[in-house]
PDB file of N, CA and C in Angstrom:
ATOM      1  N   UNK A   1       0.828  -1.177   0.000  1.00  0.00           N
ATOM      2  CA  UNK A   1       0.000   0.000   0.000  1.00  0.00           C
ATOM      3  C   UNK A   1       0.880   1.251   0.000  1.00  0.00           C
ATOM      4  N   UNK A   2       1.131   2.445  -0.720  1.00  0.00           N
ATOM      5  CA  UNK A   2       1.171   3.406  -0.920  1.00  0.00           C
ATOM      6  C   UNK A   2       1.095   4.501  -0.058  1.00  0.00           C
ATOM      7  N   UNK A   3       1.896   5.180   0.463  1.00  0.00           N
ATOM      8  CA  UNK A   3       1.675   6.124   1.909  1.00  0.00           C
ATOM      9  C   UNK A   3       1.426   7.535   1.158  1.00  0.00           C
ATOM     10  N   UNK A   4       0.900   8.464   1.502  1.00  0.00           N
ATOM     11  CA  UNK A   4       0.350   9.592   0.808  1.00  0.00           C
ATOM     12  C   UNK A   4       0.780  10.615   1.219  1.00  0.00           C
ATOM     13  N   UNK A   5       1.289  10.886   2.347  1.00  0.00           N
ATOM     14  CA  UNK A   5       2.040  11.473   3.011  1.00  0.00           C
ATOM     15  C   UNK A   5       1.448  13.052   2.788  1.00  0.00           C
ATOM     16  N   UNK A   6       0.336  13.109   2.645  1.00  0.00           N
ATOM     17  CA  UNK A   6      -0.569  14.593   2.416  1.00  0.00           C
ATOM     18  C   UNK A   6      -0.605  14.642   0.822  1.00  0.00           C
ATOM     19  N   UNK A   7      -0.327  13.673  -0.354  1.00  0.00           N
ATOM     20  CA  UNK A   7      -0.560  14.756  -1.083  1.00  0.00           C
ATOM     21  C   UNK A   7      -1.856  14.861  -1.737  1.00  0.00           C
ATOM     22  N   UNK A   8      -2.375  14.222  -1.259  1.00  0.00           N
ATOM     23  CA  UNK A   8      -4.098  13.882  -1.524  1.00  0.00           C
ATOM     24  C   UNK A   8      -4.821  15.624  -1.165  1.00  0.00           C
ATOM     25  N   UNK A   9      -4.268  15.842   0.073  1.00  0.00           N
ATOM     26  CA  UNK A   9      -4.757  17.235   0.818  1.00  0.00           C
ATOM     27  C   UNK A   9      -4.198  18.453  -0.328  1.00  0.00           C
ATOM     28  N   UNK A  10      -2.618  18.326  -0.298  1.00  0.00           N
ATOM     29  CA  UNK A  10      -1.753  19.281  -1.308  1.00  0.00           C
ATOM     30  C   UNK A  10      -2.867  19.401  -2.853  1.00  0.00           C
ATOM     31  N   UNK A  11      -3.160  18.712  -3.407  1.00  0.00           N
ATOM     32  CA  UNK A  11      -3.764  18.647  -4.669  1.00  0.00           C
ATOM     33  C   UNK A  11      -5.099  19.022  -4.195  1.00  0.00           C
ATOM     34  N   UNK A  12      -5.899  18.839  -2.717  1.00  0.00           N
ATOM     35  CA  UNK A  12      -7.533  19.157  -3.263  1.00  0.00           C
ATOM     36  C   UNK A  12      -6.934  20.703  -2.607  1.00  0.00           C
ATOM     37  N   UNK A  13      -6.192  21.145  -1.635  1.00  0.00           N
ATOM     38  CA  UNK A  13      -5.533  22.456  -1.939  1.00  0.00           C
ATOM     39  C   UNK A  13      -5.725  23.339  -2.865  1.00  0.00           C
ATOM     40  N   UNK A  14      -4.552  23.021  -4.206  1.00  0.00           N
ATOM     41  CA  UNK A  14      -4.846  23.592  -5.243  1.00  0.00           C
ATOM     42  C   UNK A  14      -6.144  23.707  -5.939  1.00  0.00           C
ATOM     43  N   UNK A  15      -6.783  22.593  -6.067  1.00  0.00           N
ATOM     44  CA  UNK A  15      -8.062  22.563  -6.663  1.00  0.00           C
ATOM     45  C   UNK A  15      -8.819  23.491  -6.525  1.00  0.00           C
ATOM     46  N   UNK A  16      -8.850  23.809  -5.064  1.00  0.00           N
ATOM     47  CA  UNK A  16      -9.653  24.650  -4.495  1.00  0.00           C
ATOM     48  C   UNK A  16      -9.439  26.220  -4.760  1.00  0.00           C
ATOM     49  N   UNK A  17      -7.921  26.450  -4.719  1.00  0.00           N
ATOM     50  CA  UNK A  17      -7.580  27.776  -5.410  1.00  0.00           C
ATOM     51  C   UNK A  17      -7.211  28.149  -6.602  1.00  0.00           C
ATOM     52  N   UNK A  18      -7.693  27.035  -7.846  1.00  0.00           N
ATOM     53  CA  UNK A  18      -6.999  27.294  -9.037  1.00  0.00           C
ATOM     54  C   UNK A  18      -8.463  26.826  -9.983  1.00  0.00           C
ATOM     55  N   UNK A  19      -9.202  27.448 -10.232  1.00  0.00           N
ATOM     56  CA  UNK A  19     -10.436  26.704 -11.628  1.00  0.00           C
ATOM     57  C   UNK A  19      -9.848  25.936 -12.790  1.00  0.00           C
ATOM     58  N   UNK A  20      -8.512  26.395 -13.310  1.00  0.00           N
ATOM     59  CA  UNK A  20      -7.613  25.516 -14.298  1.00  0.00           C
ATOM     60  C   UNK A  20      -7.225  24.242 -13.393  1.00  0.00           C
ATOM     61  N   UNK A  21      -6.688  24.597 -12.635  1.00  0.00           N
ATOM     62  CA  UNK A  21      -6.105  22.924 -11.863  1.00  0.00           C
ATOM     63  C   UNK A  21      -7.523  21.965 -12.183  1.00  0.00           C
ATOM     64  N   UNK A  22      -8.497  22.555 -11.370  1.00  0.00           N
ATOM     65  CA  UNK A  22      -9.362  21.877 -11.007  1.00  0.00           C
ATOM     66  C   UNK A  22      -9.616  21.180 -12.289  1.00  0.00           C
ATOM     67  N   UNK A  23     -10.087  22.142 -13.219  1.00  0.00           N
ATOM     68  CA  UNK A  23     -10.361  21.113 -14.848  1.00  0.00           C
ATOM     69  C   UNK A  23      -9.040  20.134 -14.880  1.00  0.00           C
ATOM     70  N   UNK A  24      -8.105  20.708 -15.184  1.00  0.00           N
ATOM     71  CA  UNK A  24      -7.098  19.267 -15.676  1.00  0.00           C
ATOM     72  C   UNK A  24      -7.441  18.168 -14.564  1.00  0.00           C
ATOM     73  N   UNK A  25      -7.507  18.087 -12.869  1.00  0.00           N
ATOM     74  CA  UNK A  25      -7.954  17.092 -12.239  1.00  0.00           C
ATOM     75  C   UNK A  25      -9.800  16.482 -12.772  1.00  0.00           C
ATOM     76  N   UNK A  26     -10.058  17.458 -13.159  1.00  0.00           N
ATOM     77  CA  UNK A  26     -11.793  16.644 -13.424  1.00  0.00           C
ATOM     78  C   UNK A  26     -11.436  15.936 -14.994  1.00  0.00           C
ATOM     79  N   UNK A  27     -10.390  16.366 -15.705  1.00  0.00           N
ATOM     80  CA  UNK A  27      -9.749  16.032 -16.765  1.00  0.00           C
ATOM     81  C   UNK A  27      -9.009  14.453 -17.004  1.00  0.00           C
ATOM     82  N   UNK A  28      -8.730  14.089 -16.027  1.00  0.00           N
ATOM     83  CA  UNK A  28      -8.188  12.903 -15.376  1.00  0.00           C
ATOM     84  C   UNK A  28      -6.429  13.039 -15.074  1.00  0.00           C
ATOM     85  N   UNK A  29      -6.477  14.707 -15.441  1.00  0.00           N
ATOM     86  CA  UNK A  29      -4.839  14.667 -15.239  1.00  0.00           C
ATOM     87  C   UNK A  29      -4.293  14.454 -14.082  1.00  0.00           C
ATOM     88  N   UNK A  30      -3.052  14.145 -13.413  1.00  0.00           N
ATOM     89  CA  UNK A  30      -2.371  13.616 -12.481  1.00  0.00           C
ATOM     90  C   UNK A  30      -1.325  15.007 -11.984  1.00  0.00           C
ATOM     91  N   UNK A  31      -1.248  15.184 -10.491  1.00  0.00           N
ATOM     92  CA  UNK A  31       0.005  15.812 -10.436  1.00  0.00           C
ATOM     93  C   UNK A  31       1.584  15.029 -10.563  1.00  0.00           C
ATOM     94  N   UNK A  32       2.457  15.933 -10.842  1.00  0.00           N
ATOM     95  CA  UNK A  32       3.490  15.130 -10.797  1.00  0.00           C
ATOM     96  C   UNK A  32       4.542  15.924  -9.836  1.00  0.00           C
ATOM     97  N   UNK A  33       4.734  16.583  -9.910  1.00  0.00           N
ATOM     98  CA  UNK A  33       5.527  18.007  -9.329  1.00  0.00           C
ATOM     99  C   UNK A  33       5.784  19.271  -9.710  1.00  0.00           C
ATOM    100  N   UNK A  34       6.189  20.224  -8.765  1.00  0.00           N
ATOM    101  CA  UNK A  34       6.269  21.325  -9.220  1.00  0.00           C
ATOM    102  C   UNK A  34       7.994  21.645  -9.604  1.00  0.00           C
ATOM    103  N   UNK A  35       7.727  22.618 -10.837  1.00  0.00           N
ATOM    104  CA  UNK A  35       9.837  22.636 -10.896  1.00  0.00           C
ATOM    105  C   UNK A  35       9.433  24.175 -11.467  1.00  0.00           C
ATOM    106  N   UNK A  36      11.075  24.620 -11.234  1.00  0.00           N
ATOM    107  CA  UNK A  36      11.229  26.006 -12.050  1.00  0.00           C
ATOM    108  C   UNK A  36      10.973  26.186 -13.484  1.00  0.00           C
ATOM    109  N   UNK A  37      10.538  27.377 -13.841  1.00  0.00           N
ATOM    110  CA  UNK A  37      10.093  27.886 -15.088  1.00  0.00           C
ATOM    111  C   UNK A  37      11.741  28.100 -15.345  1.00  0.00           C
ATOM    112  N   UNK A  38      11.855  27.712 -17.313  1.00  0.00           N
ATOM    113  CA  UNK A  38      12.642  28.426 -17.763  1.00  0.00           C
ATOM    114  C   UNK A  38      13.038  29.376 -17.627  1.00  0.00           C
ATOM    115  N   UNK A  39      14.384  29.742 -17.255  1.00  0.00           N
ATOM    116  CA  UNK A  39      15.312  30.965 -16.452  1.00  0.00           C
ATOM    117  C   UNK A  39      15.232  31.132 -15.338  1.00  0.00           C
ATOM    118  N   UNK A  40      14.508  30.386 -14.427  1.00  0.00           N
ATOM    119  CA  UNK A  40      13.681  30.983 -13.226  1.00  0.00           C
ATOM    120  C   UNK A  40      14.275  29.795 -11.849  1.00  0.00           C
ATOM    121  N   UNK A  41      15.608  29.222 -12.574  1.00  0.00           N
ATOM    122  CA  UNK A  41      16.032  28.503 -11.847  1.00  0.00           C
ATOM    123  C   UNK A  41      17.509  29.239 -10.615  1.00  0.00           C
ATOM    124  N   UNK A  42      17.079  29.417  -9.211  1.00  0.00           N
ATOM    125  CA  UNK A  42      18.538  30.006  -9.202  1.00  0.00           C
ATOM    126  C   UNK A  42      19.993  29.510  -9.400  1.00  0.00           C
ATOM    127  N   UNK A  43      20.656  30.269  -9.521  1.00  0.00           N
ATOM    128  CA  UNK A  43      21.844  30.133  -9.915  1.00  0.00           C
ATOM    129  C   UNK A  43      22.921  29.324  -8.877  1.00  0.00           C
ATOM    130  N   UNK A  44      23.113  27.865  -9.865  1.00  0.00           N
ATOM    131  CA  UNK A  44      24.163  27.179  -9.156  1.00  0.00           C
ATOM    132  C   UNK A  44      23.196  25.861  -8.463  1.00  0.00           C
ATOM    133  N   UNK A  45      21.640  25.956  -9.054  1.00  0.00           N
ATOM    134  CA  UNK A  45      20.912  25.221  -8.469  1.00  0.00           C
ATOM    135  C   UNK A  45      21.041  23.867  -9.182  1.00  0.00           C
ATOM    136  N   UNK A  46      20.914  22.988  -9.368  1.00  0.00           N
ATOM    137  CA  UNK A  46      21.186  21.550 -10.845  1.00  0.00           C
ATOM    138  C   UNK A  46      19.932  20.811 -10.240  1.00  0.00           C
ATOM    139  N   UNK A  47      18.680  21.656 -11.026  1.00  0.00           N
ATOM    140  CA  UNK A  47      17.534  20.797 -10.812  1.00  0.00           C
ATOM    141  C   UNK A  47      16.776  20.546 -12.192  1.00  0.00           C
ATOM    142  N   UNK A  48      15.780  19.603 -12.951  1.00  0.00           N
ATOM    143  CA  UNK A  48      15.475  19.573 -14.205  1.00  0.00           C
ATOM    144  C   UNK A  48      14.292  20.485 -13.639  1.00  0.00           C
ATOM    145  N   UNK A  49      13.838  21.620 -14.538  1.00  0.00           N
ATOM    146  CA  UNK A  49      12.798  22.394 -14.782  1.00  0.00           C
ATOM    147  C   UNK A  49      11.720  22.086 -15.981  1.00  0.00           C
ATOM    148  N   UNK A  50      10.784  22.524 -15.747  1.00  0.00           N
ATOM    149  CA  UNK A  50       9.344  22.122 -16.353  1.00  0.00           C
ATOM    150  C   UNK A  50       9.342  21.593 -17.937  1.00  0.00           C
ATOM    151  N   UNK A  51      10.411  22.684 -18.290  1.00  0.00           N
ATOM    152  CA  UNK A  51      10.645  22.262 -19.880  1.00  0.00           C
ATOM    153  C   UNK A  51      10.802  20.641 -20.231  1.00  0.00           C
ATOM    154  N   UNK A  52      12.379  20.240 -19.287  1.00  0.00           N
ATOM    155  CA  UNK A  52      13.353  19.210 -19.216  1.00  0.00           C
ATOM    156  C   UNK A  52      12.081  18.106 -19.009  1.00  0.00           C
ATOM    157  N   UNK A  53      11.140  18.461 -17.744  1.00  0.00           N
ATOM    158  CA  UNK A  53      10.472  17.185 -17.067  1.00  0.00           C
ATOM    159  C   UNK A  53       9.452  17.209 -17.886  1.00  0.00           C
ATOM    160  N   UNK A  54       8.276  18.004 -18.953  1.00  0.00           N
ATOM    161  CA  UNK A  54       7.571  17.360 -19.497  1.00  0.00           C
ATOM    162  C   UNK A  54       7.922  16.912 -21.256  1.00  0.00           C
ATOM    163  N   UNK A  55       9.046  17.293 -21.265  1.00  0.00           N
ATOM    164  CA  UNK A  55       9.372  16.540 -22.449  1.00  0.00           C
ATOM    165  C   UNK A  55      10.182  14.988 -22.525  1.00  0.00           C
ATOM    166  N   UNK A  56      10.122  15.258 -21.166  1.00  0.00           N
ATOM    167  CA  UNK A  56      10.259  13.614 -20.749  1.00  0.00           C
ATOM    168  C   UNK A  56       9.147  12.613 -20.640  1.00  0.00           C
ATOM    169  N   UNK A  57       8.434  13.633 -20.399  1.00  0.00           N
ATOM    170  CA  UNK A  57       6.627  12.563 -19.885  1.00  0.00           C
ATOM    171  C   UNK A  57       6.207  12.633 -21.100  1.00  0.00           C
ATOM    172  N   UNK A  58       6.165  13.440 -21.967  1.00  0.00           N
ATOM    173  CA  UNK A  58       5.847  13.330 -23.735  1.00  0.00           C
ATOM    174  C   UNK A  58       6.441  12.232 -24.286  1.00  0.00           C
ATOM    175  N   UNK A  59       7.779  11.966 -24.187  1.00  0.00           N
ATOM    176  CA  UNK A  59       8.322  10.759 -24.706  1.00  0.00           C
ATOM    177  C   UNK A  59       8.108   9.528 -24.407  1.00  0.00           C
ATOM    178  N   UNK A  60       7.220   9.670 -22.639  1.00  0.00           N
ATOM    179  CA  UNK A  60       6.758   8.393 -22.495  1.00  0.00           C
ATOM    180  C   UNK A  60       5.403   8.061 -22.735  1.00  0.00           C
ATOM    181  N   UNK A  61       4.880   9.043 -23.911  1.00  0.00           N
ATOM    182  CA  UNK A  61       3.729   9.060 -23.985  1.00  0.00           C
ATOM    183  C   UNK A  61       2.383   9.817 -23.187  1.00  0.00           C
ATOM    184  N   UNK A  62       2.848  10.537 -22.390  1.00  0.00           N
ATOM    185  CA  UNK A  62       1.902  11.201 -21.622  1.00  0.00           C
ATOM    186  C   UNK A  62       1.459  12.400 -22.427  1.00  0.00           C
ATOM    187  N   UNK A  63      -0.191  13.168 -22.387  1.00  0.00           N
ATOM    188  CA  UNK A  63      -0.152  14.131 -22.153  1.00  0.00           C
ATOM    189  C   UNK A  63       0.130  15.054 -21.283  1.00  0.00           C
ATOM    190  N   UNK A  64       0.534  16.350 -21.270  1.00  0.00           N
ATOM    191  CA  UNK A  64       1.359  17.253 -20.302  1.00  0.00           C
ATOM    192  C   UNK A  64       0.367  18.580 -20.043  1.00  0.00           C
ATOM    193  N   UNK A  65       0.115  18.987 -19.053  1.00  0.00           N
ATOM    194  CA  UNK A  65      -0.042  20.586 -19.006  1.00  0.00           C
ATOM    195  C   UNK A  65       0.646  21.213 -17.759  1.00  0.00           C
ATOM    196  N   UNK A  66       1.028  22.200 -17.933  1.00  0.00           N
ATOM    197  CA  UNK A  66       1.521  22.854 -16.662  1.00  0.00           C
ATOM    198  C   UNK A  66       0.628  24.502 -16.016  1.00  0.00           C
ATOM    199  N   UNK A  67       0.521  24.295 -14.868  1.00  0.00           N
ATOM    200  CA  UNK A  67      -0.094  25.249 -13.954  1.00  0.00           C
ATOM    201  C   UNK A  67       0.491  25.957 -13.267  1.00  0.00           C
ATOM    202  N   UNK A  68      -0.501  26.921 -12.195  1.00  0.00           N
ATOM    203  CA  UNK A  68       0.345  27.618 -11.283  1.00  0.00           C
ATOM    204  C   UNK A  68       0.737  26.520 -10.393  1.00  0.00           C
ATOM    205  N   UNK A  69       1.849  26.919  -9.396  1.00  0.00           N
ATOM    206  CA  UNK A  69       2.537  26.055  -8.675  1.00  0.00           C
ATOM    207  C   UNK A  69       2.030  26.623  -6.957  1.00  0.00           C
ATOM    208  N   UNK A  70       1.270  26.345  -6.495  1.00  0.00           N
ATOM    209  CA  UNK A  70       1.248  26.496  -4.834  1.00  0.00           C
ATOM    210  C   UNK A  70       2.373  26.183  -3.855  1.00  0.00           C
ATOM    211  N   UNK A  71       2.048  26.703  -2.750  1.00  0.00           N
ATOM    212  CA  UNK A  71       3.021  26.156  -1.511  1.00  0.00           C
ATOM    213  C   UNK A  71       2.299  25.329  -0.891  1.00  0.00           C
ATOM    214  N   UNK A  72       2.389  24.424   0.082  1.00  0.00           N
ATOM    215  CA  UNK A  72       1.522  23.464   0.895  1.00  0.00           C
ATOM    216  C   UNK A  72       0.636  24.621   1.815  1.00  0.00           C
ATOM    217  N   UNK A  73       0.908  26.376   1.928  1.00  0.00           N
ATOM    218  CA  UNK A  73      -0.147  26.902   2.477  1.00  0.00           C
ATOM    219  C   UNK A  73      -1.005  27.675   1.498  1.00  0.00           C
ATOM    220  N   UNK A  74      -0.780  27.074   0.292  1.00  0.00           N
ATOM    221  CA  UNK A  74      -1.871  27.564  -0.735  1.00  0.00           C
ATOM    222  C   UNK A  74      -1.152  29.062  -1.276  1.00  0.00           C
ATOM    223  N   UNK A  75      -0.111  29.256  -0.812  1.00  0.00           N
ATOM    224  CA  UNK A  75       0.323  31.017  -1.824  1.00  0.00           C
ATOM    225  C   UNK A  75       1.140  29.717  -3.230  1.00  0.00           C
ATOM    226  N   UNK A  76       1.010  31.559  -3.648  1.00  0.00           N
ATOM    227  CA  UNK A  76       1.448  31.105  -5.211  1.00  0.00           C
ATOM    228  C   UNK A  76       2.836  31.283  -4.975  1.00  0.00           C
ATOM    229  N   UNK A  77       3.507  30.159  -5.647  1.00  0.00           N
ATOM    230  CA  UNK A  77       5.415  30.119  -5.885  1.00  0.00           C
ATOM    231  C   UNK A  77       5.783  30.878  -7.737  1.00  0.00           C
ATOM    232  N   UNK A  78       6.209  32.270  -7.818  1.00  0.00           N
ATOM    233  CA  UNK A  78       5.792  33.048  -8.547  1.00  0.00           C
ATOM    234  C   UNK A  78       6.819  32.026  -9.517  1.00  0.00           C
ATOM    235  N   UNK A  79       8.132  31.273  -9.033  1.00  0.00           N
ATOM    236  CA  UNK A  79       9.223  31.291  -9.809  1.00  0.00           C
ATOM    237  C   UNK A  79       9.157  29.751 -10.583  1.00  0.00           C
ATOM    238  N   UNK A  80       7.819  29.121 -10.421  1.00  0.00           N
ATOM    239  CA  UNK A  80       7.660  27.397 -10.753  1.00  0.00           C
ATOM    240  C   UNK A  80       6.332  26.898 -11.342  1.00  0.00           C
ATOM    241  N   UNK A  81       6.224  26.246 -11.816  1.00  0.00           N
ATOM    242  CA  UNK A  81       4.753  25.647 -12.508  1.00  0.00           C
ATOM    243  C   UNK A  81       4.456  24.319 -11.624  1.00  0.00           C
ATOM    244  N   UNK A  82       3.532  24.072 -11.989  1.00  0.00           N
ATOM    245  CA  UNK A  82       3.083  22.281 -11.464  1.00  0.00           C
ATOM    246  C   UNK A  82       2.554  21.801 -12.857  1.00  0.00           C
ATOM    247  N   UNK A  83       3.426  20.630 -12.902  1.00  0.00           N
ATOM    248  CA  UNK A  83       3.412  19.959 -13.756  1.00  0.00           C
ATOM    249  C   UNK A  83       2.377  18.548 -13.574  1.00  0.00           C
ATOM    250  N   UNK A  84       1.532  18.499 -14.714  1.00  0.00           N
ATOM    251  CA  UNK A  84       0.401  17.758 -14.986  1.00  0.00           C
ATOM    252  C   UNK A  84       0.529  16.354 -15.754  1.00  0.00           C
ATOM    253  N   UNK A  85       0.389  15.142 -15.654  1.00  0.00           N
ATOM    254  CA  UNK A  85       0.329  14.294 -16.922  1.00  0.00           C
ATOM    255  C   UNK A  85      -1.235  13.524 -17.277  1.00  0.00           C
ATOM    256  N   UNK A  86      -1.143  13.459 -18.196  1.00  0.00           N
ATOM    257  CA  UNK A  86      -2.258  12.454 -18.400  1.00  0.00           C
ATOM    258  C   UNK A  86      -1.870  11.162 -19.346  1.00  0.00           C
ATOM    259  N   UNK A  87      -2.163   9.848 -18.789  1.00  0.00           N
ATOM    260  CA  UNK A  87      -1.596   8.283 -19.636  1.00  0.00           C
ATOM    261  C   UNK A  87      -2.617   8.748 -20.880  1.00  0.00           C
ATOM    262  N   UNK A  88      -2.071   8.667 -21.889  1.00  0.00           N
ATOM    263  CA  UNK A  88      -2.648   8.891 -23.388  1.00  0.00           C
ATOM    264  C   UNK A  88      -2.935   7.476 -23.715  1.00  0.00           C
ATOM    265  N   UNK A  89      -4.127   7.023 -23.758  1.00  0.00           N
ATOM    266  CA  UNK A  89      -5.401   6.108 -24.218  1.00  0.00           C
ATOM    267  C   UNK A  89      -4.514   5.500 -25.803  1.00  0.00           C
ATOM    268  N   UNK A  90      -4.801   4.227 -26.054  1.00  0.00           N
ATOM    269  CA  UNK A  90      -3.651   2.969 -27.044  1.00  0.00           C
ATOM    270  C   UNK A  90      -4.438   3.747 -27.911  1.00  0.00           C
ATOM    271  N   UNK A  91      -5.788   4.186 -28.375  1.00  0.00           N
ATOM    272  CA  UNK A  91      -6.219   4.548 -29.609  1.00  0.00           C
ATOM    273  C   UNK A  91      -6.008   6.452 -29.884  1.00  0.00           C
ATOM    274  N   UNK A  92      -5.635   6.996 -28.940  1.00  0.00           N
ATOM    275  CA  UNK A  92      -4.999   8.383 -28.941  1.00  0.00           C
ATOM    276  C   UNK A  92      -3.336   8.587 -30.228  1.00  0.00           C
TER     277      UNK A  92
END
């Protein structure tokens, strides 16, 4: 079994403060994480950003969208997106 460790709460969070989130979740999309926007990474940091991580989930076949990015107290993180996937269906 799978421990959740809040992020069940973190995601109906956002839901609650974002009408876009909410569609991509009524959408069947999935969170995956949040990362820095292109340029928006600081300096000296070596993390993959939104670009890097959904053109990775594209290659594995996912659809992708990216959103605003929350904190676990619901403010907005001006400098990151949250990244979305959805498993793309064998006849897609």
């Amino acid at each position: 079994m799978a421990i959740d460790y809040g992020r069940k709460a973190y995601i109906d969070l956002m839901v609650s403060k974002d009408p876009a989130i909410r569609r991509l979740v009524e959408q069947g999309y999935e969170f995956v994480t949040n990362a820095f926007m292109p340029d928006a990474r600081p300096a000296g940091l070596h993390v993959r950003g939104t670009t890097t991580i959904a053109s990775q989930l594209e290659r594995e076949g996912c659809l992708v969208e990216l959103g605003q990015a929350y904190s676990e107290k619901g403010d907005l993180i001006p400098m990151m997106q949250s990244v979305w996937r959805k498993r793309r269906r064998e006849a897609d």
